[in-house]
C-alpha atoms as a PDB file:
ATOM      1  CA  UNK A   1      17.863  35.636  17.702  1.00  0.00           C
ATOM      2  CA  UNK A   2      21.543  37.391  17.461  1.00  0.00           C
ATOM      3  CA  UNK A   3      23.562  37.312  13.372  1.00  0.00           C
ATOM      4  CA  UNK A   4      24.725  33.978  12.774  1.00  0.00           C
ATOM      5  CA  UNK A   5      28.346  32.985  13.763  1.00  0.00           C
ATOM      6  CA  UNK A   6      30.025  30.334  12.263  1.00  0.00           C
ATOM      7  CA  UNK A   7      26.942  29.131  10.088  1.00  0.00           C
ATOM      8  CA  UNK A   8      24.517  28.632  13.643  1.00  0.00           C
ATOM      9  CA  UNK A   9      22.241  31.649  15.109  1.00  0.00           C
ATOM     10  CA  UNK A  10      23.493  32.889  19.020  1.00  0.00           C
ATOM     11  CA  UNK A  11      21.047  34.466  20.748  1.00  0.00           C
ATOM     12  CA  UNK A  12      22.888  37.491  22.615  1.00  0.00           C
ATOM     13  CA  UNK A  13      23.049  40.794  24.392  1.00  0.00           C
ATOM     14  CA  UNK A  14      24.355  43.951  22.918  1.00  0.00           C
ATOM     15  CA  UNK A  15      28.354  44.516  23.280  1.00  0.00           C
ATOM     16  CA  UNK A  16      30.117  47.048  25.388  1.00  0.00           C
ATOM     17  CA  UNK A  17      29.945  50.539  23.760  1.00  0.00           C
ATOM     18  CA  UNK A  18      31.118  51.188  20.170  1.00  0.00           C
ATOM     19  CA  UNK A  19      30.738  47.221  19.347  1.00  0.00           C
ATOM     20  CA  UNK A  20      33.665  45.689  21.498  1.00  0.00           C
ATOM     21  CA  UNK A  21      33.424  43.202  23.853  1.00  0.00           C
ATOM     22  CA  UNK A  22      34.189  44.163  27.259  1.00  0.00           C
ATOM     23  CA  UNK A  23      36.671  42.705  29.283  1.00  0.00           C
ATOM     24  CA  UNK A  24      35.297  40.525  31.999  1.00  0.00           C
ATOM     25  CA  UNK A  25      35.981  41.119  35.583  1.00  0.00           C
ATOM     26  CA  UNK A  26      36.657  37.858  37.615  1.00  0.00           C
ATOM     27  CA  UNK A  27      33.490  37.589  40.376  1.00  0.00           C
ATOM     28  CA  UNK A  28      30.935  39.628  37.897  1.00  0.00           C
ATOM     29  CA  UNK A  29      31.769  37.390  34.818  1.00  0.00           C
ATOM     30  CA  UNK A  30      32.151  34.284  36.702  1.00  0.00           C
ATOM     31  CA  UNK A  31      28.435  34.726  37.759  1.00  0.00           C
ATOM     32  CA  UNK A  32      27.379  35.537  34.823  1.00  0.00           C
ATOM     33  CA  UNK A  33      29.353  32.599  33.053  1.00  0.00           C
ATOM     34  CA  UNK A  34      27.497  30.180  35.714  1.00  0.00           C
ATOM     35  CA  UNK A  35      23.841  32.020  35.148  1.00  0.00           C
ATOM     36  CA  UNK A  36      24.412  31.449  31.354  1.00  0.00           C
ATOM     37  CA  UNK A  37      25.002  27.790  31.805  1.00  0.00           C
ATOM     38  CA  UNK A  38      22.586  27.012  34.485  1.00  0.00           C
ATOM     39  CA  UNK A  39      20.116  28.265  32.268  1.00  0.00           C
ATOM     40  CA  UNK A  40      21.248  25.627  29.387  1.00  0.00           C
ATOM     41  CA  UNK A  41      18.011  22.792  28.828  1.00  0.00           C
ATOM     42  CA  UNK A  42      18.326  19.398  29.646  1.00  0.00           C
ATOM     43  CA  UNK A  43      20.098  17.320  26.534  1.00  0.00           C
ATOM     44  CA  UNK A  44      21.574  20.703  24.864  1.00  0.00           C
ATOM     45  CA  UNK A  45      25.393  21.851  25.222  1.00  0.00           C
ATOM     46  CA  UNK A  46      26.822  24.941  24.301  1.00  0.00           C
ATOM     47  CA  UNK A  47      30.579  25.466  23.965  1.00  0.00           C
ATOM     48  CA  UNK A  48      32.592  27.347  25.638  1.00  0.00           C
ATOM     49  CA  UNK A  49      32.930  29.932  22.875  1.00  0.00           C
ATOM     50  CA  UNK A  50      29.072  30.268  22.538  1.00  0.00           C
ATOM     51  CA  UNK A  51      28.925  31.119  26.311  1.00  0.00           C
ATOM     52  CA  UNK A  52      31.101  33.616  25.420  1.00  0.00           C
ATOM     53  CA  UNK A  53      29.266  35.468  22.743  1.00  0.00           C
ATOM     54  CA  UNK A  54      26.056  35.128  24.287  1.00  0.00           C
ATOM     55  CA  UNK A  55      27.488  36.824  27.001  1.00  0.00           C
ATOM     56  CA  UNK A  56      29.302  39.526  25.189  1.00  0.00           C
ATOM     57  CA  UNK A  57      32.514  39.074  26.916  1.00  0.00           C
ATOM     58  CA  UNK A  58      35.598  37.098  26.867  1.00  0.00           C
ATOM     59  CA  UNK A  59      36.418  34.149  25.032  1.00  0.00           C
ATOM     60  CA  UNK A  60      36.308  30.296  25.280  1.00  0.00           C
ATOM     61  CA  UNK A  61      39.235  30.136  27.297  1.00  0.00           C
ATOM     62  CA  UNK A  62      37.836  32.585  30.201  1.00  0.00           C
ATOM     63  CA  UNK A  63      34.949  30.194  29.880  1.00  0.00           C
ATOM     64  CA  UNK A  64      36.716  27.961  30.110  1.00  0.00           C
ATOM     65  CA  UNK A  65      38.667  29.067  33.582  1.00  0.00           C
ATOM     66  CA  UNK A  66      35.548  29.923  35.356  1.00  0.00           C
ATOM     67  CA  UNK A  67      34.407  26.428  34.634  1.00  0.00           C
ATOM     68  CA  UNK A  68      37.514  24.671  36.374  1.00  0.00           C
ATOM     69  CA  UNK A  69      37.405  26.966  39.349  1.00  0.00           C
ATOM     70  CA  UNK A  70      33.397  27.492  40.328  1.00  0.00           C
ATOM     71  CA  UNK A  71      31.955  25.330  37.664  1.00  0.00           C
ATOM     72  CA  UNK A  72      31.300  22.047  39.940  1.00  0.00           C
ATOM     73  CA  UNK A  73      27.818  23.710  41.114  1.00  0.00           C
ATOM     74  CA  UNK A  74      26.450  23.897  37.822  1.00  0.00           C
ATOM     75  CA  UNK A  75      25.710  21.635  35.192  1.00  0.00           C
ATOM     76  CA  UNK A  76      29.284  21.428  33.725  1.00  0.00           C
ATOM     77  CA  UNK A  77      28.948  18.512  30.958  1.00  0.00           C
ATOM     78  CA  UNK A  78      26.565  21.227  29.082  1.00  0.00           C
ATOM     79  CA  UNK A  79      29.617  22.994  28.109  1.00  0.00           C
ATOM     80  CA  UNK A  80      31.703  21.508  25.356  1.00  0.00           C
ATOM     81  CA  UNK A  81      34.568  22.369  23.002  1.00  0.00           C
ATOM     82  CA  UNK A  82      33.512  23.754  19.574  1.00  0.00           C
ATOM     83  CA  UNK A  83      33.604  20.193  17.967  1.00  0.00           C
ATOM     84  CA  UNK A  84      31.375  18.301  20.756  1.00  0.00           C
ATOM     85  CA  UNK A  85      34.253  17.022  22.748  1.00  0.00           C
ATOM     86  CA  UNK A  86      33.688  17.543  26.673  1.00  0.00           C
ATOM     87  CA  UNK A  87      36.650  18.509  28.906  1.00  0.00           C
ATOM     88  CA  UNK A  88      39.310  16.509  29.308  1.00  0.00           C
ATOM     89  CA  UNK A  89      39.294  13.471  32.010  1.00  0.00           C
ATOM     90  CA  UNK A  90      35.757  14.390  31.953  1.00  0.00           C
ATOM     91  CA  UNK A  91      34.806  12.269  29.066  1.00  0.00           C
ATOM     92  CA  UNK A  92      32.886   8.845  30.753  1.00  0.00           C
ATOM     93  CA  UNK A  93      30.771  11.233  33.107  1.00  0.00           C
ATOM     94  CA  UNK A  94      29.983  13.410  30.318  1.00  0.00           C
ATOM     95  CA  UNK A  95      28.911  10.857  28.200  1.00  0.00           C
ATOM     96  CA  UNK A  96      26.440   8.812  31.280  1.00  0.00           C
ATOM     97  CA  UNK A  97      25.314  12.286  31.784  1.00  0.00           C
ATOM     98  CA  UNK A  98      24.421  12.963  27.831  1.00  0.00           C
ATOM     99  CA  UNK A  99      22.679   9.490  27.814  1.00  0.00           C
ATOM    100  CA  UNK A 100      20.710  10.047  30.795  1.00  0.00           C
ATOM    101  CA  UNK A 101      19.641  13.425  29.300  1.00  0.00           C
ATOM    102  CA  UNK A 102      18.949  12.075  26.059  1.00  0.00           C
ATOM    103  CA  UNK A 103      21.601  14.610  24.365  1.00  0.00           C
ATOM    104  CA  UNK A 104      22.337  14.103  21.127  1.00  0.00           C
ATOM    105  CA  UNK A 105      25.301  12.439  20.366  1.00  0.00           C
ATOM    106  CA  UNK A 106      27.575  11.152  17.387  1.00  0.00           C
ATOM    107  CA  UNK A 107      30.020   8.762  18.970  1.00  0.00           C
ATOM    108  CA  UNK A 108      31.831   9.989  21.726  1.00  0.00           C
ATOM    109  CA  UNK A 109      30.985  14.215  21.493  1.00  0.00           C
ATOM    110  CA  UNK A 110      27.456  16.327  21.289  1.00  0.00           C
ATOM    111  CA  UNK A 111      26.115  16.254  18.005  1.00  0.00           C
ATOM    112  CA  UNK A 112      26.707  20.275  17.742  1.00  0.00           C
ATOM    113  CA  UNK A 113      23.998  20.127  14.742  1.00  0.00           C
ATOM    114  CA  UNK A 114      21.112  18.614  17.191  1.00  0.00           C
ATOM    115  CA  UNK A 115      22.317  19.799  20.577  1.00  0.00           C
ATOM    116  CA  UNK A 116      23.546  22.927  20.437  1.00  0.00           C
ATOM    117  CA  UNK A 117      21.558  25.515  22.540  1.00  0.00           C
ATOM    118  CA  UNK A 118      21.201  29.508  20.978  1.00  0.00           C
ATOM    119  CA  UNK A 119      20.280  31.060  24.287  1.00  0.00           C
ATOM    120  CA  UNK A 120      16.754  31.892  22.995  1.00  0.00           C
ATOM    121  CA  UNK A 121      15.088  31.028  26.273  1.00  0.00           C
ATOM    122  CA  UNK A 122      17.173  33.930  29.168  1.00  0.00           C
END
């Protein structure tokens, strides 16, 4: 397990030399942005900025962009805003999908508490 950010543990690799993140590269990052959330359990979620750090690289919104251009092979309702919210538009499949999963939820977003994923298992 990786220091705590934002009060909950992230499991990560090490950063680029010297402590800074790296700057992703498109095809490299995107498959490692899909690996990452591939790898997420049945009924967890991570957000977008948690892919991030685990990864080392980028930021929620790169996440983020990989998702809406190569993220429809992978299980995309894993991979929420900060608060629990999924993507927008995406919201009734999200939710069927959480339910079927038995995610935790508190009304219509993850329960980030209960269902957040730390990456401990890559």
């Amino acid at each position: 397990m990786s220091p705590k950010s934002k009060g909950r543990a992230v499991a990560k690799p090490e950063t680029a030399q010297g402590g800074a993140r790296a700057r992703p590269t498109s095809s490299e990052y995107a498959e490692r942005v899909l690996g990452v959330i591939e790898s997420i359990p049945s009924g967890q979620v991570m957000s977008y900025g948690d892919v991030a750090e685990y990864l080392g690289e980028g930021g929620p919104r790169q996440v983020g962009r990989v998702m809406s251009t190569w993220g429809g092979g992978v299980p995309w309702w894993r991979v929420v805003h900060a608060d629990g919210t999924p993507a927008p538009g995406l919201e009734s499949e999200c939710l069927a999908r959480w339910r079927e999963e038995g995610t935790p939820i508190r009304g219509d977003r993850a329960d980030m508490r209960l269902a957040r994923w730390d990456g401990s298992a890559l």
